[in-house]
Protein backbone atom coordinates (compact mmCIF):
# COMPACT_ATOMS: atom_id res chain seq x y z
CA UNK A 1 32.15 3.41 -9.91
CA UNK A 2 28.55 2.99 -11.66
CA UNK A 3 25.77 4.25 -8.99
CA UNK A 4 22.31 3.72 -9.59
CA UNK A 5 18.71 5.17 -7.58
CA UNK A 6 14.95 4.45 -7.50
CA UNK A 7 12.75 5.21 -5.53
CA UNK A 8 9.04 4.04 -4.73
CA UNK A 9 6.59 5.65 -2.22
CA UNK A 10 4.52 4.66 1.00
CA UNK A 11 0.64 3.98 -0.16
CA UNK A 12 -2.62 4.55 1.74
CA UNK A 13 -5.49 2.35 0.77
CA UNK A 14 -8.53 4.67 0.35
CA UNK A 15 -11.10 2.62 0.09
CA UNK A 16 -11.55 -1.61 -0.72
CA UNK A 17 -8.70 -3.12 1.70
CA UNK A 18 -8.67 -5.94 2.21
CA UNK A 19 -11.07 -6.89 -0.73
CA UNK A 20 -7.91 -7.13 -2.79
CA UNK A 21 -6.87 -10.50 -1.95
CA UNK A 22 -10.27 -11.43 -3.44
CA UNK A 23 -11.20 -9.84 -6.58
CA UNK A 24 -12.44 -6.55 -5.04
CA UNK A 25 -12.16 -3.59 -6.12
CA UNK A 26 -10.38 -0.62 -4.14
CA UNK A 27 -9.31 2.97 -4.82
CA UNK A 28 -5.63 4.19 -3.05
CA UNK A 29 -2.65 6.45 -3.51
CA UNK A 30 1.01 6.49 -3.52
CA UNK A 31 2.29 9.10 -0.69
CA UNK A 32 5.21 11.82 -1.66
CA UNK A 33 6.60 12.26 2.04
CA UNK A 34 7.09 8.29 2.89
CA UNK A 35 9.34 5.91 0.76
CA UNK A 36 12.42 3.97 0.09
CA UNK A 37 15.33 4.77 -1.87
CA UNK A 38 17.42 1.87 -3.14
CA UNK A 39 20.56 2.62 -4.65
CA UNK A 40 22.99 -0.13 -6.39
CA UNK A 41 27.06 0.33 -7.09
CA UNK A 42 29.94 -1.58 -8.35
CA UNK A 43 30.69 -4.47 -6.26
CA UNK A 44 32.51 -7.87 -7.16
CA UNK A 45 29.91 -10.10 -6.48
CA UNK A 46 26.12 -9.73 -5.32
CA UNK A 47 25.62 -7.93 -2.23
CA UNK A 48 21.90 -8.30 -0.93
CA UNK A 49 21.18 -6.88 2.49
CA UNK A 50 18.04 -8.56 3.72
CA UNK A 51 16.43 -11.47 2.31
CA UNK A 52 13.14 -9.80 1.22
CA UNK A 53 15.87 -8.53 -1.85
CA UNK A 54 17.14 -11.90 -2.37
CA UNK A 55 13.59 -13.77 -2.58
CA UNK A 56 12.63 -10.84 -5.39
CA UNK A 57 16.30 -11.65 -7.29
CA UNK A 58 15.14 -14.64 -7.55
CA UNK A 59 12.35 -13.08 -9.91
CA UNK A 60 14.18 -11.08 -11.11
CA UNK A 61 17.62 -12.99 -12.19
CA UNK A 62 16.11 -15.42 -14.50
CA UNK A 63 13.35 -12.66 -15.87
CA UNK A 64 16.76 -10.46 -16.85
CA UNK A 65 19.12 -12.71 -18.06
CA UNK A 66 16.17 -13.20 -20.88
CA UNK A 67 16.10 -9.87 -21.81
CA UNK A 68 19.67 -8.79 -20.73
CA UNK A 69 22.19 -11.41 -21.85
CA UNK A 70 24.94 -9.20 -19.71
CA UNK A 71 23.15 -9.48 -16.58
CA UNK A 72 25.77 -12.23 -15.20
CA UNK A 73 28.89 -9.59 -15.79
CA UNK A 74 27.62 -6.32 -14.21
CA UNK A 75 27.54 -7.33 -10.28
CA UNK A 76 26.26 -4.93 -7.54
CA UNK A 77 25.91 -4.02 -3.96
CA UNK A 78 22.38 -2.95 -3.17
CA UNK A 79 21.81 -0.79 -0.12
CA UNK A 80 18.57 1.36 1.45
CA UNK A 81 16.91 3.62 3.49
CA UNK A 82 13.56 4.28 4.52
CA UNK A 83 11.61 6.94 6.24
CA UNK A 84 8.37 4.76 6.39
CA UNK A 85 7.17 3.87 10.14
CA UNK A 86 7.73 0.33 10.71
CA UNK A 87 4.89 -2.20 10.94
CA UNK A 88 2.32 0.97 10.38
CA UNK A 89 0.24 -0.27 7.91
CA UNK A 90 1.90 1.58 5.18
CA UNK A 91 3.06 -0.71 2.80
CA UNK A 92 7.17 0.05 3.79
CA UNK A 93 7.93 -3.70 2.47
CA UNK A 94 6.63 -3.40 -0.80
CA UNK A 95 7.69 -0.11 -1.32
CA UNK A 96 11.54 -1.65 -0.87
CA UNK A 97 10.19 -4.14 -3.58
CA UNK A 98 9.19 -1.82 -6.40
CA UNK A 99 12.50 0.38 -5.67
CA UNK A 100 14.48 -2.33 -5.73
CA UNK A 101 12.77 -3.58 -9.21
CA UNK A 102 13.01 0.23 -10.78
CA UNK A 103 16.86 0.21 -9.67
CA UNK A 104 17.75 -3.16 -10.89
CA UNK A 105 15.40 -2.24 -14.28
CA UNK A 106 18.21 0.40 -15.08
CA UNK A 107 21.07 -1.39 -13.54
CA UNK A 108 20.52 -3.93 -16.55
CA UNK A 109 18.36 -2.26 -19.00
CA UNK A 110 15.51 -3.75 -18.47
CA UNK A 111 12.64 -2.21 -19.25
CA UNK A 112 9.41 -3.13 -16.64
CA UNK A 113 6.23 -1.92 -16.79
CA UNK A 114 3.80 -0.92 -13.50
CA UNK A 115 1.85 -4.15 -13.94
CA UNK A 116 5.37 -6.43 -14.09
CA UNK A 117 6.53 -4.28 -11.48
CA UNK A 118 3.70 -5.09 -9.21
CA UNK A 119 2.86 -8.53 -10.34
CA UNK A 120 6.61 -8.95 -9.05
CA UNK A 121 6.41 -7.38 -5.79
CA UNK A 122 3.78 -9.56 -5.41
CA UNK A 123 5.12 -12.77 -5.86
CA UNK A 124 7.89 -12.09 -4.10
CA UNK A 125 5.62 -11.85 -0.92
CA UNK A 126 3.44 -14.41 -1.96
CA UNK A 127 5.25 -17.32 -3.56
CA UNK A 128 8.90 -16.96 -2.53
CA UNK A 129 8.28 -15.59 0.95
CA UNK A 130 5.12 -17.57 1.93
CA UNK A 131 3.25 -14.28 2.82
CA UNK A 132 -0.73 -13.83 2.73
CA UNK A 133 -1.10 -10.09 0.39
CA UNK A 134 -2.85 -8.75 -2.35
CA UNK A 135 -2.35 -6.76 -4.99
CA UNK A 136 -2.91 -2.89 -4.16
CA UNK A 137 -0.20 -2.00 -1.99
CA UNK A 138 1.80 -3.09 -4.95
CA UNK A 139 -0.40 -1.74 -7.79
CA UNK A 140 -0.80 1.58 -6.08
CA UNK A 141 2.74 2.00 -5.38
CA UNK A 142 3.98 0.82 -9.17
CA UNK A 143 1.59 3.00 -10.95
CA UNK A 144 1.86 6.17 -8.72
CA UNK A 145 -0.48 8.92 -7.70
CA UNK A 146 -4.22 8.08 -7.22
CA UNK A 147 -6.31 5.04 -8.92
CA UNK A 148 -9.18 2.98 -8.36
CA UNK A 149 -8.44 -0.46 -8.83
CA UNK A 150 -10.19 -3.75 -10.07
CA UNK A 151 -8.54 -6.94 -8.73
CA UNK A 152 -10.59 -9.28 -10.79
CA UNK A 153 -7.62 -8.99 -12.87
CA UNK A 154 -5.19 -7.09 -11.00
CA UNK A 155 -2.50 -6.77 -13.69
CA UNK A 156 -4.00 -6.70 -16.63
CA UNK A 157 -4.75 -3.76 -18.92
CA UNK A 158 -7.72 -2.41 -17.56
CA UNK A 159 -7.23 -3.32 -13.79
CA UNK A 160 -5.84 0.69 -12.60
CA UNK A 161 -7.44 4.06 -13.41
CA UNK A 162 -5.70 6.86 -12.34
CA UNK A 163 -8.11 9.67 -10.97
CA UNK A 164 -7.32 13.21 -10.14
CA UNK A 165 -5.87 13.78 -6.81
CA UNK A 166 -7.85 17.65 -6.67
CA UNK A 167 -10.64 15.31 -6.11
CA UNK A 168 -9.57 14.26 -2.66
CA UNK A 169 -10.93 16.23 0.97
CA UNK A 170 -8.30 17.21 3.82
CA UNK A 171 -6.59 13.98 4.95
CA UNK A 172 -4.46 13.29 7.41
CA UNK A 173 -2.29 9.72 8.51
CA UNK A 174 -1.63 9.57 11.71
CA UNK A 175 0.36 6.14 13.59
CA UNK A 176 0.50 5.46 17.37
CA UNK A 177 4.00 4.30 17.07
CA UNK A 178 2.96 0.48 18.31
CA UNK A 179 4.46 -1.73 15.82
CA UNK A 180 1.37 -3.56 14.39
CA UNK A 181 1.24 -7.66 13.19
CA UNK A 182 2.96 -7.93 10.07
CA UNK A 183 0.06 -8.21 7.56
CA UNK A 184 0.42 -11.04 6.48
CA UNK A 185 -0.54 -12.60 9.71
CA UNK A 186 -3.68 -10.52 9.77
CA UNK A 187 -4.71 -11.78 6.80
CA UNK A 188 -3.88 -15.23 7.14
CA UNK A 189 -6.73 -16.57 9.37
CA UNK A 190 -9.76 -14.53 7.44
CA UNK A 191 -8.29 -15.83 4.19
CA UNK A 192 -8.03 -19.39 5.82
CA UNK A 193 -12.03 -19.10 6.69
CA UNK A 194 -12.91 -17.72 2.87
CA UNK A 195 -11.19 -20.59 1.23
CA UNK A 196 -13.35 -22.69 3.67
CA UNK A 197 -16.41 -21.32 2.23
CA UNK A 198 -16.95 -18.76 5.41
CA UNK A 199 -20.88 -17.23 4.30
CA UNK A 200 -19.26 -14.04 6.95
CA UNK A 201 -15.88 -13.38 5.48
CA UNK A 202 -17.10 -14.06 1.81
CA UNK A 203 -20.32 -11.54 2.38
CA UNK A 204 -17.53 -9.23 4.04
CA UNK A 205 -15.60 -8.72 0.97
CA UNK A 206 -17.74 -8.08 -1.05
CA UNK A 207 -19.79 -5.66 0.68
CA UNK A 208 -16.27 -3.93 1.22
CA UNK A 209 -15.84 -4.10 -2.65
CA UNK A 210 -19.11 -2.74 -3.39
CA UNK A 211 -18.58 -0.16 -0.95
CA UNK A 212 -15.06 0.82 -2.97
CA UNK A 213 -17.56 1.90 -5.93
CA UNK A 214 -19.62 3.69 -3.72
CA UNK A 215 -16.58 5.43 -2.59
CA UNK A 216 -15.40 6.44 -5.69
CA UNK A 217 -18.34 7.49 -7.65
CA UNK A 218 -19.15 9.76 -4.40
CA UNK A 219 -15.20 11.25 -5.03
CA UNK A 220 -15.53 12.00 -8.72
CA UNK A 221 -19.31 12.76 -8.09
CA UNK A 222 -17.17 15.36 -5.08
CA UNK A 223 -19.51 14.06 -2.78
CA UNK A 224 -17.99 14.49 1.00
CA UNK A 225 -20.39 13.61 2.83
CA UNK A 226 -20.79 10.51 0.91
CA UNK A 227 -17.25 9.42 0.69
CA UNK A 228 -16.67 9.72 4.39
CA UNK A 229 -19.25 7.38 4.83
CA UNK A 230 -17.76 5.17 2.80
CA UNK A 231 -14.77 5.20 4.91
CA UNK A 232 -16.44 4.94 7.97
CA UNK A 233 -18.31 1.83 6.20
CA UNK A 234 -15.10 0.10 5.28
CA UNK A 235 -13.56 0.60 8.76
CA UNK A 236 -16.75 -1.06 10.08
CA UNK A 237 -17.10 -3.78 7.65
CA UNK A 238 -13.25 -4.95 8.01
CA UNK A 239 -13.69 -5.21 12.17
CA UNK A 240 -16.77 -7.70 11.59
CA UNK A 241 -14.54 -9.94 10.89
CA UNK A 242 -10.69 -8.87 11.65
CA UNK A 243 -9.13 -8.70 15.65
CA UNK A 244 -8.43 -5.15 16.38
CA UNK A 245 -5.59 -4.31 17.96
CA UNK A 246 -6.35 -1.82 20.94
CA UNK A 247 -3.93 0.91 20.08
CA UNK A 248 -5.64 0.78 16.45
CA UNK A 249 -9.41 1.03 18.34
CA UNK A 250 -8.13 4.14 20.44
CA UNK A 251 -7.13 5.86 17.40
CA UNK A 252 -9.67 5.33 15.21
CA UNK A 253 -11.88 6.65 18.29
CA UNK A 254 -10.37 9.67 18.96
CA UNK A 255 -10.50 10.82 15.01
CA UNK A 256 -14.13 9.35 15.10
CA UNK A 257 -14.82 11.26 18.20
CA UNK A 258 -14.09 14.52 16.53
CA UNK A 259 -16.53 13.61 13.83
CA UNK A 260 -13.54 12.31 11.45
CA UNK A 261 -14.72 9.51 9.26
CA UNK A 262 -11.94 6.85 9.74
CA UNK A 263 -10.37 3.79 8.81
CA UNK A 264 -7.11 1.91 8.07
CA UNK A 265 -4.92 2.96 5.47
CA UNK A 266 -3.87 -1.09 5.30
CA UNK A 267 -3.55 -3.40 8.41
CA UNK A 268 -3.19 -1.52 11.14
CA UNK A 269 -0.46 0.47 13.27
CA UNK A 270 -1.90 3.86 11.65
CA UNK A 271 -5.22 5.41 10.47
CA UNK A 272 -6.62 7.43 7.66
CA UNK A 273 -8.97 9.97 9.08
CA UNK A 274 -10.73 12.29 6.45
CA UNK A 275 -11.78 15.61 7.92
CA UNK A 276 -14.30 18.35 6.73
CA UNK A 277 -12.43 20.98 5.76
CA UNK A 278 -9.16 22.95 6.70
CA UNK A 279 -10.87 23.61 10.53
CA UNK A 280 -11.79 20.44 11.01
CA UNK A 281 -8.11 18.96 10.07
CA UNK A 282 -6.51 21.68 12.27
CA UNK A 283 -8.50 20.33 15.27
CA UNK A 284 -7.48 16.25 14.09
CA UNK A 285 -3.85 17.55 14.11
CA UNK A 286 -4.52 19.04 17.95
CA UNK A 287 -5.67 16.13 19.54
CA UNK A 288 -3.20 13.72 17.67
CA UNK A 289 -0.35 16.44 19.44
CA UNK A 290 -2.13 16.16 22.86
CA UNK A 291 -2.44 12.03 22.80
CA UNK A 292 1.21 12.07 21.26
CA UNK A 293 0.62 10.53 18.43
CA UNK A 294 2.85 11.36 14.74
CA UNK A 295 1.16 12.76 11.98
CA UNK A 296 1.32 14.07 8.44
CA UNK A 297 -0.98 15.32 5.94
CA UNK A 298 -0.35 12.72 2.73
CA UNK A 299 0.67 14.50 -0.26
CA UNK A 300 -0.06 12.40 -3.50
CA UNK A 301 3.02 11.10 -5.15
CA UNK A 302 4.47 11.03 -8.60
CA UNK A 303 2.41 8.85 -11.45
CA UNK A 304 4.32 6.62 -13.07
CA UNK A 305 1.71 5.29 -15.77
């Protein structure tokens, strides 16, 4: 029996969320300890488990059958697992998205790039399941490792540049364990008021973009103390104009508290606190044990273009 596995990782937006559903810019990176694996075998006829995988087949089927004449012969049973928290903000859905792409990719030898990948994922959210996203969950998780993104034009050519992850400070994700609003029902009502014309939401954004290449000229530039101000900034910006949930507000307080700059890594149900130095995330790591929340210190994942 023919088996076949991908993979595709958890992401943590840096810096720029939620400018990406508006031609922002953002920076982000793929995390090695949190993903899906998707794995396909022999079956006699389609087996999808959950319709998020049948509204991407759609995509998919007609995309294939173009480049893989075969594709109609070769039927599988798709099934997955996932280590991501639930509703934490980490980008779980999408990551079953791009796994599910890679797998199907070498079920029927066809060959997708990052961009298709994400520009995929992204419909499949978007179009098929009537979902409010943007682009860097998927273009973070497609491309791998760390990048700074322009959404202008999210999947064209010059839209990702990878960066080197040695640039980063001590991190550390940690989640509450409260299932947040799916994010597409964040998003919904701010985008509703910037298609109106909103003067708040539309200054917003962009003040969150600009603040993305503050962000990452103070990383390259290894500027700490300007970076975390950047996240702080972000954090602050996004509330002006988002509901936060009160499980998200106690956690970004008690990092904040301890002089972490903090925000979250996408739309709530964990935060991204960045810490001083090894000390600093030692003491994060304490209090997150005493208020019994999970944690993990992100390792950058695998770069797949």
């Amino acid at each position: 029996m023919r088996c076949v596995q991908a993979r595709a990782e958890a992401r943590v937006g840096l810096l720029g969320n939620p400018s990406d559903l508006y031609g922002g810019r953002g920076l982000g990176f793929s995390v090695e300890d949190l993903g899906v694996v998707v794995r396909l075998s022999s079956a006699a006829s389609l087996e999808l488990p959950e319709p998020i995988f049948e509204a991407c087949w759609s995509l998919f089927e007609p995309l294939a059958a173009q480049r893989s004449p075969e594709l109609s012969t070769v039927p599988h049973a798709l099934d997955f697992e996932s280590n991501v928290p639930f509703q934490s903000g980490l980008s779980g859905s999408s990551a079953l998205l791009i796994a599910a792409l890679r797998a199907w990719g070498e079920w029927y030898d066809v060959e997708l790039s990052a961009a298709e990948q994400a520009e995929l994922a992204l419909r499949t959210e978007v179009e098929v399941l009537g979902l409010r996203a943007g682009p860097l969950d998927r273009l973070v998780q497609a491309f791998g490792g760390l990048v700074a993104m322009n959404f202008a034009d999210p999947f064209g050519p010059q839209a990702v540049r990878p960066l080197d992850e040695e640039l980063l400070p001590p991190l550390l994700v940690a989640w509450h364990g409260q299932p947040g609003e799916s994010s597409g029902d964040v998003h919904e009502p701010v985008f509703a008021r910037w298609q109106a014309g909103d003067v708040e939401v539309r200054s917003t954004m962009e003040q969150i973009a600009l603040n993305a290449d503050a962000g990452s000229t103070a990383l390259e530039a290894r500027d700490l103390p300007s970076f975390r101000a950047c996240i702080d900034r972000n954090f602050d910006l996004r509330a002006g104009v988002f509901p936060i949930q009160p499980a998200d507000a106690d956690l970004i307080g008690l990092g904040r508290g301890l002089g972490a700059a903090a925000k979250f890594p996408g739309s709530g149900g964990s935060v991204l606190f960045v810490a001083r130095d090894e000390a600093h995330l030692v003491e994060l790591e304490a209090a997150c044990d005493a208020a019994g929340h999970r944690y993990l210190r992100p390792c950058v994942g695998q770069r797949h273009a």
